[in-house]
C-alpha atoms as a PDB file:
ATOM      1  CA  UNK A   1      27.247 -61.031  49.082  1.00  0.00           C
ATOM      2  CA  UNK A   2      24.319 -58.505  49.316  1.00  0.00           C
ATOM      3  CA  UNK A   3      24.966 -55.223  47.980  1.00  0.00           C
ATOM      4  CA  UNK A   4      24.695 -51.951  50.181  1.00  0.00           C
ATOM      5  CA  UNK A   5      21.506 -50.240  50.101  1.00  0.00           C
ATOM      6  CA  UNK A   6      20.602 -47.692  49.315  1.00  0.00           C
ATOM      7  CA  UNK A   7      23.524 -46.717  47.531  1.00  0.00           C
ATOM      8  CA  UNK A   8      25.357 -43.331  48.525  1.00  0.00           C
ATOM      9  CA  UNK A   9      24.774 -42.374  44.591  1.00  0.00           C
ATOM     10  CA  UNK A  10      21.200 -42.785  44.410  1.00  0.00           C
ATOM     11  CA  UNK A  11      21.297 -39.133  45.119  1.00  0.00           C
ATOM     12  CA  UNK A  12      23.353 -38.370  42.213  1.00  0.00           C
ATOM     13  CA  UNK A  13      20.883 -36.146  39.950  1.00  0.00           C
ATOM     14  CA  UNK A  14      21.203 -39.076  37.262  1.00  0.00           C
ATOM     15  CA  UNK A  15      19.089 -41.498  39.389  1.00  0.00           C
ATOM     16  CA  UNK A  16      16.271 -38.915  39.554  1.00  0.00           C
ATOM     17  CA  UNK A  17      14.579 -41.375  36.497  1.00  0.00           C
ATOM     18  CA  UNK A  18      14.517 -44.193  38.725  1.00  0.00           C
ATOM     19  CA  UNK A  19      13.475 -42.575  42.228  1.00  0.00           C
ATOM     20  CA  UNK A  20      10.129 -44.109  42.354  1.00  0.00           C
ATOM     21  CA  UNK A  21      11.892 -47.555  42.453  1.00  0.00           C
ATOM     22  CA  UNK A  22      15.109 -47.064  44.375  1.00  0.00           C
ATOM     23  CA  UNK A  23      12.996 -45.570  46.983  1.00  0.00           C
ATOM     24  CA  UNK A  24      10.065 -48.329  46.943  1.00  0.00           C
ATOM     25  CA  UNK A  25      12.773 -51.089  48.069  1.00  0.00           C
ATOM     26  CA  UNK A  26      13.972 -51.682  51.732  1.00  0.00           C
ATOM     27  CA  UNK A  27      16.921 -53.928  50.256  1.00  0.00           C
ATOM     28  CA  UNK A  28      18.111 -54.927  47.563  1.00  0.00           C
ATOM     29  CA  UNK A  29      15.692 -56.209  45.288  1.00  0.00           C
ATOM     30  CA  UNK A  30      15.106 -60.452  44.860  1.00  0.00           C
ATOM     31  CA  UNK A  31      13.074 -61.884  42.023  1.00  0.00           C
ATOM     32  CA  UNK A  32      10.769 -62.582  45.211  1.00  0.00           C
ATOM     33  CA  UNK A  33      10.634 -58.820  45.074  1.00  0.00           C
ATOM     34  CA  UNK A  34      10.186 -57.774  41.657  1.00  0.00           C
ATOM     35  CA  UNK A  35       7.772 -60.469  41.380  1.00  0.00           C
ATOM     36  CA  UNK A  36       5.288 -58.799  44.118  1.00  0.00           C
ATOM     37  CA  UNK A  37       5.263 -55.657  42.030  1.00  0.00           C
ATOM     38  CA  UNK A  38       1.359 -54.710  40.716  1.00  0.00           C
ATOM     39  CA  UNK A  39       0.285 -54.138  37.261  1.00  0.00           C
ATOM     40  CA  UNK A  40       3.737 -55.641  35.307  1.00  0.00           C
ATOM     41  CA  UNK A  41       4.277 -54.603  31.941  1.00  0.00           C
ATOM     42  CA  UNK A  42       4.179 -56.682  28.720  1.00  0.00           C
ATOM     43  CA  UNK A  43       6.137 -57.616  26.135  1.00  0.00           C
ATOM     44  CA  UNK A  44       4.753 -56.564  22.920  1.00  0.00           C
ATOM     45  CA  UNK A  45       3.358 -60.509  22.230  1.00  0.00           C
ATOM     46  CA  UNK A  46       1.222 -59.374  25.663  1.00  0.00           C
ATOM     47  CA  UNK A  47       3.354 -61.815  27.930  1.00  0.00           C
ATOM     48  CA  UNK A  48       4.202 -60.309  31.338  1.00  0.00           C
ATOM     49  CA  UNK A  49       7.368 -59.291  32.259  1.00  0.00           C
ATOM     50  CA  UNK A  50       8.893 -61.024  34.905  1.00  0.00           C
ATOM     51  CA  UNK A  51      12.266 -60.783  36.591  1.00  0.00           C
ATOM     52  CA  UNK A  52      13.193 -64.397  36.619  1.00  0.00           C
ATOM     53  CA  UNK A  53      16.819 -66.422  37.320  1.00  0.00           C
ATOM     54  CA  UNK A  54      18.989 -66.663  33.865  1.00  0.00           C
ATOM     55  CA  UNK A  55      19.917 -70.396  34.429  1.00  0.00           C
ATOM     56  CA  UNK A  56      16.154 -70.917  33.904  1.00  0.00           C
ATOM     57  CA  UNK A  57      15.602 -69.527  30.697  1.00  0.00           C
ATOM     58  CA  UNK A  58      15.085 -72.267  27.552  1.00  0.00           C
ATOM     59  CA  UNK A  59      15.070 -69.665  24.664  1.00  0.00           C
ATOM     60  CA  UNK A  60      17.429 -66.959  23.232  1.00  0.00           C
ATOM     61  CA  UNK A  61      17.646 -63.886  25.757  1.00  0.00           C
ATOM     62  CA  UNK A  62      14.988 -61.563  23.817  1.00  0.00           C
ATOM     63  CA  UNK A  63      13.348 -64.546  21.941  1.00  0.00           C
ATOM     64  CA  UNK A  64      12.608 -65.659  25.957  1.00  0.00           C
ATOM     65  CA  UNK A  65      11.698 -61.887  26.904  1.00  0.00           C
ATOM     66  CA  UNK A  66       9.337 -61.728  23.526  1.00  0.00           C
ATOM     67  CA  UNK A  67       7.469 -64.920  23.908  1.00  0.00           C
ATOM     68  CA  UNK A  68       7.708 -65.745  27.477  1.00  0.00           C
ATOM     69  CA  UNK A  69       7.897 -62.053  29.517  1.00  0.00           C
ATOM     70  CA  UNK A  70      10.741 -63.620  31.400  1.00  0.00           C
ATOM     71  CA  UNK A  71      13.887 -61.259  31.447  1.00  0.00           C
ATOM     72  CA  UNK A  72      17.050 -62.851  32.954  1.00  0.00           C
ATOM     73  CA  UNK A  73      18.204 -61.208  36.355  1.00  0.00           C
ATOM     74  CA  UNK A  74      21.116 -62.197  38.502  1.00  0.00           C
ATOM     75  CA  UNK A  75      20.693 -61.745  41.531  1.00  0.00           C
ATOM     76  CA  UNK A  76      22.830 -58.879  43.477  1.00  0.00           C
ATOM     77  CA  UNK A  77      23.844 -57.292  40.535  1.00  0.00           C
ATOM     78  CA  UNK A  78      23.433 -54.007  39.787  1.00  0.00           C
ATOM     79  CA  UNK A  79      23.121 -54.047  35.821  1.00  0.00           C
ATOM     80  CA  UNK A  80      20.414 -56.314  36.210  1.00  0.00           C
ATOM     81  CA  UNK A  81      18.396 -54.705  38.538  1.00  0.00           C
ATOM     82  CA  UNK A  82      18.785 -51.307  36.938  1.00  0.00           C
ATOM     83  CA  UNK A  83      17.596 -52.877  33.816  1.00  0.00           C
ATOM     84  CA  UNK A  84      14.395 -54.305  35.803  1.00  0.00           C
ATOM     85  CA  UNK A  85      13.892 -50.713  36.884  1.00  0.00           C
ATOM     86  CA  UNK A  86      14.346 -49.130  33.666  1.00  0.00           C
ATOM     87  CA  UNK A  87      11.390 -51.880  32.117  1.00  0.00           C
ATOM     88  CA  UNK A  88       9.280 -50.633  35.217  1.00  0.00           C
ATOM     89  CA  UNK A  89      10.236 -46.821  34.200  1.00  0.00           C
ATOM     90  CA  UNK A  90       9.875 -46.955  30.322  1.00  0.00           C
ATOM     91  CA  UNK A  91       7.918 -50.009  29.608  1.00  0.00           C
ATOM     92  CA  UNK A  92       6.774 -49.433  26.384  1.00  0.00           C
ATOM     93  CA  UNK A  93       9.968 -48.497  25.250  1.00  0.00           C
ATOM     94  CA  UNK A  94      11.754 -51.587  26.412  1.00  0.00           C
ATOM     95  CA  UNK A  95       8.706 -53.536  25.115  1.00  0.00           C
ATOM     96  CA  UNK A  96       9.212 -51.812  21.585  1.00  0.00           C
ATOM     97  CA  UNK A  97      13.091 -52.556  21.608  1.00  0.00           C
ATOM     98  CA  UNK A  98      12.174 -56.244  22.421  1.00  0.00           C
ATOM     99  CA  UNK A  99      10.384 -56.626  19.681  1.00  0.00           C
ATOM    100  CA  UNK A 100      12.931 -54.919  17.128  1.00  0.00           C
ATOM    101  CA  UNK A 101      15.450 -57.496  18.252  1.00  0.00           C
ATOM    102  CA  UNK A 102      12.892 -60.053  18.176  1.00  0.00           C
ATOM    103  CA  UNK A 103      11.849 -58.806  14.323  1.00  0.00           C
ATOM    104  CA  UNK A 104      15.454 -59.186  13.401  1.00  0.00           C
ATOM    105  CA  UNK A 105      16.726 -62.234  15.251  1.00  0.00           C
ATOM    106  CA  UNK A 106      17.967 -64.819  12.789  1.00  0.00           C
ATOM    107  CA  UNK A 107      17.196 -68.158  13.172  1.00  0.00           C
ATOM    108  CA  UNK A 108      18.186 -69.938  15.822  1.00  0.00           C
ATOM    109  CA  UNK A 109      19.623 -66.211  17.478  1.00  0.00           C
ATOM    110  CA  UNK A 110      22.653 -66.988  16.065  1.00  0.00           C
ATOM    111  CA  UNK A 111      24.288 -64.434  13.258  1.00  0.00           C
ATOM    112  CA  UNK A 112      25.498 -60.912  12.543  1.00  0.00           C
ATOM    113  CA  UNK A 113      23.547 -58.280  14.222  1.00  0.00           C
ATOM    114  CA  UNK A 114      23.134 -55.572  11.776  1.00  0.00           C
ATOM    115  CA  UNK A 115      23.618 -51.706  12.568  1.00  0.00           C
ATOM    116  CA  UNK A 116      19.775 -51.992  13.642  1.00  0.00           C
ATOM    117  CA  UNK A 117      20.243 -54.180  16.734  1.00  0.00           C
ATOM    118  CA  UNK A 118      23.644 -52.519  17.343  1.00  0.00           C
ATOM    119  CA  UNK A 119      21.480 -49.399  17.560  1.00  0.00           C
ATOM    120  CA  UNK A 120      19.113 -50.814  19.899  1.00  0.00           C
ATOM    121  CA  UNK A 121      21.910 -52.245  22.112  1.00  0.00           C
ATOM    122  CA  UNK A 122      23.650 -49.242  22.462  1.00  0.00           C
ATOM    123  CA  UNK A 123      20.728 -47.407  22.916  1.00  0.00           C
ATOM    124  CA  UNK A 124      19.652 -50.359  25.315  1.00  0.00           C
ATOM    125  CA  UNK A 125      22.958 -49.868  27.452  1.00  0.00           C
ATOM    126  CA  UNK A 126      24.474 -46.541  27.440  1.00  0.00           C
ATOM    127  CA  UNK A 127      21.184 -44.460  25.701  1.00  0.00           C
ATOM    128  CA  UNK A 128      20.342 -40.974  27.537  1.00  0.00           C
ATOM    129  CA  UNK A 129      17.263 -39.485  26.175  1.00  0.00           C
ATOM    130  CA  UNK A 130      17.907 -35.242  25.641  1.00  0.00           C
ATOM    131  CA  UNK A 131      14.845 -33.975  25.273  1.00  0.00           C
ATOM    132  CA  UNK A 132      15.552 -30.177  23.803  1.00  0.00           C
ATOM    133  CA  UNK A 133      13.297 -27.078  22.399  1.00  0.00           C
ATOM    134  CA  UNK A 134      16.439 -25.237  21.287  1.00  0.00           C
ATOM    135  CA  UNK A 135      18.183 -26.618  18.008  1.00  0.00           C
ATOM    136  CA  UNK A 136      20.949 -24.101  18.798  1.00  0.00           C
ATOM    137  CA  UNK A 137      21.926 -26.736  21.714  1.00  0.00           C
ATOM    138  CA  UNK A 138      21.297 -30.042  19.208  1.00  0.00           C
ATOM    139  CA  UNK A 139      23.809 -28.288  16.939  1.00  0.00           C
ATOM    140  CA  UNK A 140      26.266 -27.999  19.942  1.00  0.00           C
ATOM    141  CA  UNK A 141      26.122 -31.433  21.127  1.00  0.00           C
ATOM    142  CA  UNK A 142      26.664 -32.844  17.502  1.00  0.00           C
ATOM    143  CA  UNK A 143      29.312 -30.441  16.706  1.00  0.00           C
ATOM    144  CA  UNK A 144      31.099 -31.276  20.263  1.00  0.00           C
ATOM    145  CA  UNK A 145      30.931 -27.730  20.970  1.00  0.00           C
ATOM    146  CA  UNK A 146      30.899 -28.817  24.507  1.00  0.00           C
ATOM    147  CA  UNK A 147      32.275 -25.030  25.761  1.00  0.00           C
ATOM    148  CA  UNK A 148      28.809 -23.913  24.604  1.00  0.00           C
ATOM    149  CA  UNK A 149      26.548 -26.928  25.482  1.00  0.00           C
ATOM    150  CA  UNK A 150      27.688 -27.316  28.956  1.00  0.00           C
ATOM    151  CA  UNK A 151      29.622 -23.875  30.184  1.00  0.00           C
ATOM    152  CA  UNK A 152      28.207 -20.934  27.837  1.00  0.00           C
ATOM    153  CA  UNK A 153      24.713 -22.382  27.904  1.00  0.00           C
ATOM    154  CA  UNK A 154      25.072 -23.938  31.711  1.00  0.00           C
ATOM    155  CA  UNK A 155      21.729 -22.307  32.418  1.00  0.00           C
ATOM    156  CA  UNK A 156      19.409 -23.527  30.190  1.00  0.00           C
ATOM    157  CA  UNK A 157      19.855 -27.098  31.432  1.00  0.00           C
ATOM    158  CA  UNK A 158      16.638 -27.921  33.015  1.00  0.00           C
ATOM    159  CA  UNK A 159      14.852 -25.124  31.292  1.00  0.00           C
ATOM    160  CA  UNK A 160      15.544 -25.359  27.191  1.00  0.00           C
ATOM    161  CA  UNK A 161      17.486 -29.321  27.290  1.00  0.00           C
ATOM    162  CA  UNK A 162      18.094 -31.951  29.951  1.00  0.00           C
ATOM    163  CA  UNK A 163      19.436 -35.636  29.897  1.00  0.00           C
ATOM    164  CA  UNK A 164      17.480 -38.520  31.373  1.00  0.00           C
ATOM    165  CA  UNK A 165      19.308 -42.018  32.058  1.00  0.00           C
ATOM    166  CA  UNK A 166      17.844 -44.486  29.522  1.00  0.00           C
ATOM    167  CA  UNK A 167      20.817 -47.326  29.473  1.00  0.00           C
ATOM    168  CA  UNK A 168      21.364 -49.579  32.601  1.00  0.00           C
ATOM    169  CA  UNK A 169      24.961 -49.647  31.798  1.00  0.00           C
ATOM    170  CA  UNK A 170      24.953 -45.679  33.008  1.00  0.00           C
ATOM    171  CA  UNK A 171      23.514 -46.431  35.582  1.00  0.00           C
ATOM    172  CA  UNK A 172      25.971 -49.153  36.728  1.00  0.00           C
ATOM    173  CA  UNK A 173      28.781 -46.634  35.959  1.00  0.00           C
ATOM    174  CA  UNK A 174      27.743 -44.044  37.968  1.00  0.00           C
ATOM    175  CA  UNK A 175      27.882 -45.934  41.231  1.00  0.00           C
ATOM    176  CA  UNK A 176      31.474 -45.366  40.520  1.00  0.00           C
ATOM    177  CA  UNK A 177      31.554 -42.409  38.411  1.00  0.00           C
ATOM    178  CA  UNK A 178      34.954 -41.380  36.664  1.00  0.00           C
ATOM    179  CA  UNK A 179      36.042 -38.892  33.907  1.00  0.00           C
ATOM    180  CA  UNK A 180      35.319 -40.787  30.787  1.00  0.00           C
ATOM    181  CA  UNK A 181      32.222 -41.660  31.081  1.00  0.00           C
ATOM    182  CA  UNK A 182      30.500 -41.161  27.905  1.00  0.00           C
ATOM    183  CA  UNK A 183      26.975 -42.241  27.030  1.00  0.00           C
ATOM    184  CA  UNK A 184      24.699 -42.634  23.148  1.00  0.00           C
ATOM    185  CA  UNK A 185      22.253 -40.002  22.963  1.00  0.00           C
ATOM    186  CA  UNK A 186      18.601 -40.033  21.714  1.00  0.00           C
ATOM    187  CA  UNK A 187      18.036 -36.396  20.803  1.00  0.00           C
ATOM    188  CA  UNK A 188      13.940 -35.532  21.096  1.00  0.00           C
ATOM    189  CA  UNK A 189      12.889 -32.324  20.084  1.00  0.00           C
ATOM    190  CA  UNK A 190       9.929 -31.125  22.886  1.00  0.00           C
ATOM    191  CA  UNK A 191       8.151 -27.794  23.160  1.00  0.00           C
ATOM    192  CA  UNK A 192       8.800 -24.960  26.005  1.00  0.00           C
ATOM    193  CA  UNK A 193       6.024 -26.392  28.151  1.00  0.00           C
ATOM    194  CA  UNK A 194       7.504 -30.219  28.462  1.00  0.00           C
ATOM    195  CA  UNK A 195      10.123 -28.650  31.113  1.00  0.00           C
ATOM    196  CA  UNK A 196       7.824 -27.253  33.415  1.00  0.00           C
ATOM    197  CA  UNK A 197       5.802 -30.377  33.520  1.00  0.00           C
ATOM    198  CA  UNK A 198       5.932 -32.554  36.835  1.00  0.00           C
ATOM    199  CA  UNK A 199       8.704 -35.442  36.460  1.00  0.00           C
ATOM    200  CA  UNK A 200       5.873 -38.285  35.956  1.00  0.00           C
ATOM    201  CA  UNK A 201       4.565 -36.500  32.933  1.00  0.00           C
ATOM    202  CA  UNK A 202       7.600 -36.089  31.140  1.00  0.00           C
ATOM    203  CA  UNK A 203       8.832 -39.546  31.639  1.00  0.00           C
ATOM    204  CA  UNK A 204       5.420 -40.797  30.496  1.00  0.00           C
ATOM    205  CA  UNK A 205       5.572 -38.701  27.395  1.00  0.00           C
ATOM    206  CA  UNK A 206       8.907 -39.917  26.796  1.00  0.00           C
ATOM    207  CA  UNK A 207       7.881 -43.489  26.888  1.00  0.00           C
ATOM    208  CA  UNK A 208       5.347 -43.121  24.401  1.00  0.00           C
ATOM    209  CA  UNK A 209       7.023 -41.085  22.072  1.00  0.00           C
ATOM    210  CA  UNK A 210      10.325 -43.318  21.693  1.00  0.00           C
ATOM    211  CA  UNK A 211       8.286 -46.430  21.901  1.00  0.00           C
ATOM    212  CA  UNK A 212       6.219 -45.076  19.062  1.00  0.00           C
ATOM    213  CA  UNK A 213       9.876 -44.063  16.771  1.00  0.00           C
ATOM    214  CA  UNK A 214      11.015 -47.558  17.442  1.00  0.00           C
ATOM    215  CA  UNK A 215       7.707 -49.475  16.621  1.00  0.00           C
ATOM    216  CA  UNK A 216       8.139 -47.147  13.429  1.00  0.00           C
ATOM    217  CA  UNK A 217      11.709 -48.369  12.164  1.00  0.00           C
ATOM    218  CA  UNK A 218      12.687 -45.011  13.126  1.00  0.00           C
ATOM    219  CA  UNK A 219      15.808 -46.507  14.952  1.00  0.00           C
ATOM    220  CA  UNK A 220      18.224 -47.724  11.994  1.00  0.00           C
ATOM    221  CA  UNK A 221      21.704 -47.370  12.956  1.00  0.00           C
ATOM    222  CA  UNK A 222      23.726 -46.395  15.667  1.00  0.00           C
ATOM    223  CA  UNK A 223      24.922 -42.884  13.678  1.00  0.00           C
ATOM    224  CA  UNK A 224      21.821 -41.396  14.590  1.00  0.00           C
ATOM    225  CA  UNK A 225      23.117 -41.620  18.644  1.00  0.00           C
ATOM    226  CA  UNK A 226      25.611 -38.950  19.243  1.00  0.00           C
ATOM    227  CA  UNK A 227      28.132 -39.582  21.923  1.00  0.00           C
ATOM    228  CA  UNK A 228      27.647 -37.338  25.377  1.00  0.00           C
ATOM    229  CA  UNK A 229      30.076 -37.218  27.563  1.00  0.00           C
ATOM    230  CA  UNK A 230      27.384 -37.034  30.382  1.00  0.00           C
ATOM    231  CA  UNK A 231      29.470 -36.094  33.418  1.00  0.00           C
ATOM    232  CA  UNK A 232      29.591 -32.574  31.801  1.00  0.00           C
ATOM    233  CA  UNK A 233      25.566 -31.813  32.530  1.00  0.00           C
ATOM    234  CA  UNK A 234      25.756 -29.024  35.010  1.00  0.00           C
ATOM    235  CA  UNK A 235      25.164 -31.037  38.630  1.00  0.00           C
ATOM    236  CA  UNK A 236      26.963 -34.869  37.383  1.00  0.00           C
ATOM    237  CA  UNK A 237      29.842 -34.147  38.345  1.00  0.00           C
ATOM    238  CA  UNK A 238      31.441 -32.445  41.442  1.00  0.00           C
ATOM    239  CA  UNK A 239      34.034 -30.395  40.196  1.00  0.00           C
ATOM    240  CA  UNK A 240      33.067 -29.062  37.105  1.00  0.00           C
ATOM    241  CA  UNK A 241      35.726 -26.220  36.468  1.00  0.00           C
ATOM    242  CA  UNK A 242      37.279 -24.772  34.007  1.00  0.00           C
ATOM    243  CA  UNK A 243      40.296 -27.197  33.859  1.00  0.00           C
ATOM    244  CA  UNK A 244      37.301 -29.809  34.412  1.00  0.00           C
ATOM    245  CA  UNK A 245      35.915 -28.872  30.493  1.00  0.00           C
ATOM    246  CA  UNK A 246      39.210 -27.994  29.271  1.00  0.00           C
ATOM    247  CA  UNK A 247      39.950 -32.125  29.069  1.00  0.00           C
ATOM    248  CA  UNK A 248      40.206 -32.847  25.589  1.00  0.00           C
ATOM    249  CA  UNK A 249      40.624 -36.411  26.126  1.00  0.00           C
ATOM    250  CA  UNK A 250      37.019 -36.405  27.865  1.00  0.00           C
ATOM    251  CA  UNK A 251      35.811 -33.872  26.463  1.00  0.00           C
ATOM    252  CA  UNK A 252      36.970 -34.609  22.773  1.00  0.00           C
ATOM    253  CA  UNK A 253      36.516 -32.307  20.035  1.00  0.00           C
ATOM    254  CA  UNK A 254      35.252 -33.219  16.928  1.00  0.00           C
ATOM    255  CA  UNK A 255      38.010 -34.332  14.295  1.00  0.00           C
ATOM    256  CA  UNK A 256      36.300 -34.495  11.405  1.00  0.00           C
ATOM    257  CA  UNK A 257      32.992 -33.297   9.729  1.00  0.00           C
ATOM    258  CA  UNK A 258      30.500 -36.184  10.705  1.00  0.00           C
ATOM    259  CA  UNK A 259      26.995 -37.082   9.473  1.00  0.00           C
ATOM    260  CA  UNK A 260      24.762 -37.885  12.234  1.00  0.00           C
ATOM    261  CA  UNK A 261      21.648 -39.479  10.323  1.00  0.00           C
ATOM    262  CA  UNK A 262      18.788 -37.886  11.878  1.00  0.00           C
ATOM    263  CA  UNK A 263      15.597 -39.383  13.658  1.00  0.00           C
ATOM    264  CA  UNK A 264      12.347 -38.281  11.077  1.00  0.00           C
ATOM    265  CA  UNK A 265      11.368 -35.288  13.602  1.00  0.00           C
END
């Protein structure tokens, strides 16, 4: 059964990240489609990605994506296609990932992860990227001081922090958004200027800059991702009143002192 498209939520601010995309498809993309995209990216082993059927791969999912550039993709399914899009949006990013799995696959694929690759997943699925210039608002998002982050400091989202869809799981879950939805966050501290740059450049200089943390064993365990319950950003949600952030099931405080192991800034 094809899927609708567009979707009605592709104007959802979220899907701003993937706009180039959504809007360069008349229907939903086929791997006939993706594979009549220009200029590809590449796996880190310099193999080109391409968006193939899963019942042909012979290797271990990222063991096939690292060697072989072919990343499994059912066909009319959103998960799958947002991930395409997300390869085509951050590719050396997703490249870099790749390869950390791909560093710390055990033989045969088979084996406990490790709280790298659990990092990398999460990140992988549910990651935002919040790019700030105001430690004032990292302190607030690790504290859970949500009041501040998201009501108190409304407007400096946009101007001082923002959130960017990284995970293909989000974007799955916000075709059918409910309170709840809660996301892993890559904090990334930026200067003034990065906001007022045009969406192309930021997402470029985003690209390079996680890709470049990752390649560095930067990304070590999933404490370093701080939870965001990302229908709060001003705009992702539409009725974001008071009794909206009073929820303290959504909106949980925090409990307990926690150490969030930091990214080397």
């Amino acid at each position: 059964m094809s899927q609708p498209w567009p979707h009605p939520q592709f104007a959802h601010p979220a899907f701003a990240t993937l706009r180039a995309w959504l809007e360069g498809f008349a229907a939903f993309p086929d791997h006939s489609s993706w594979a009549r995209i220009p200029d590809r990216p590449r796996a880190q082993s310099g193999a080109i990605i391409q968006f193939v059927d899963p019942d042909s791969l012979t290797r271990y999912y990222e063991a096939e994506i690292h060697e072989l550039g072919r990343v499994a993709t059912r066909l009319d399914d959103w998960h799958d296609c947002f991930n395409a899009m997300i390869w085509l949006t951050f590719s050396r990013t997703k490249a870099a990932l790749n390869a950390l799995h791909y560093r710390h696959l055990p033989q045969g694929g088979k084996g406990q992860r490790g709280p790298i690759r659990d990092a990398a997943t999460l990140f992988d699925e549910c990651g935002l990227i919040v790019p700030y210039c105001d430690a004032a608002l990292l302190d607030a998002l690790r504290g859970h001081d949500w009041h501040q982050l998201f009501v108190q400091r409304r407007a400096d989202w946009g101007q001082t922090i923002e959130a960017v869809c990284f995970g293909h799981a989000n974007y799955e879950a916000l075709l059918e958004p409910f309170t709840g939805l809660t996301g892993k966050c890559w904090p990334v501290p930026v200067s003034a200027e990065y906001f007022r740059w045009p969406q192309a450049q930021k997402l470029a200089w985003l690209d390079d800059y996680l890709a470049a943390q990752i390649n560095a064993d930067q990304l070590q365990t999933p404490r370093q991702l701080p939870p965001l319950p990302y229908l709060g950003v001003p705009g992702w949600w539409p009725e974001q009143d008071a009794s909206f952030y009073a929820n303290t099931k959504y909106f949980r405080p925090l409990r307990q002192p926690v150490h969030h192991q930091a990214f080397n800034e």
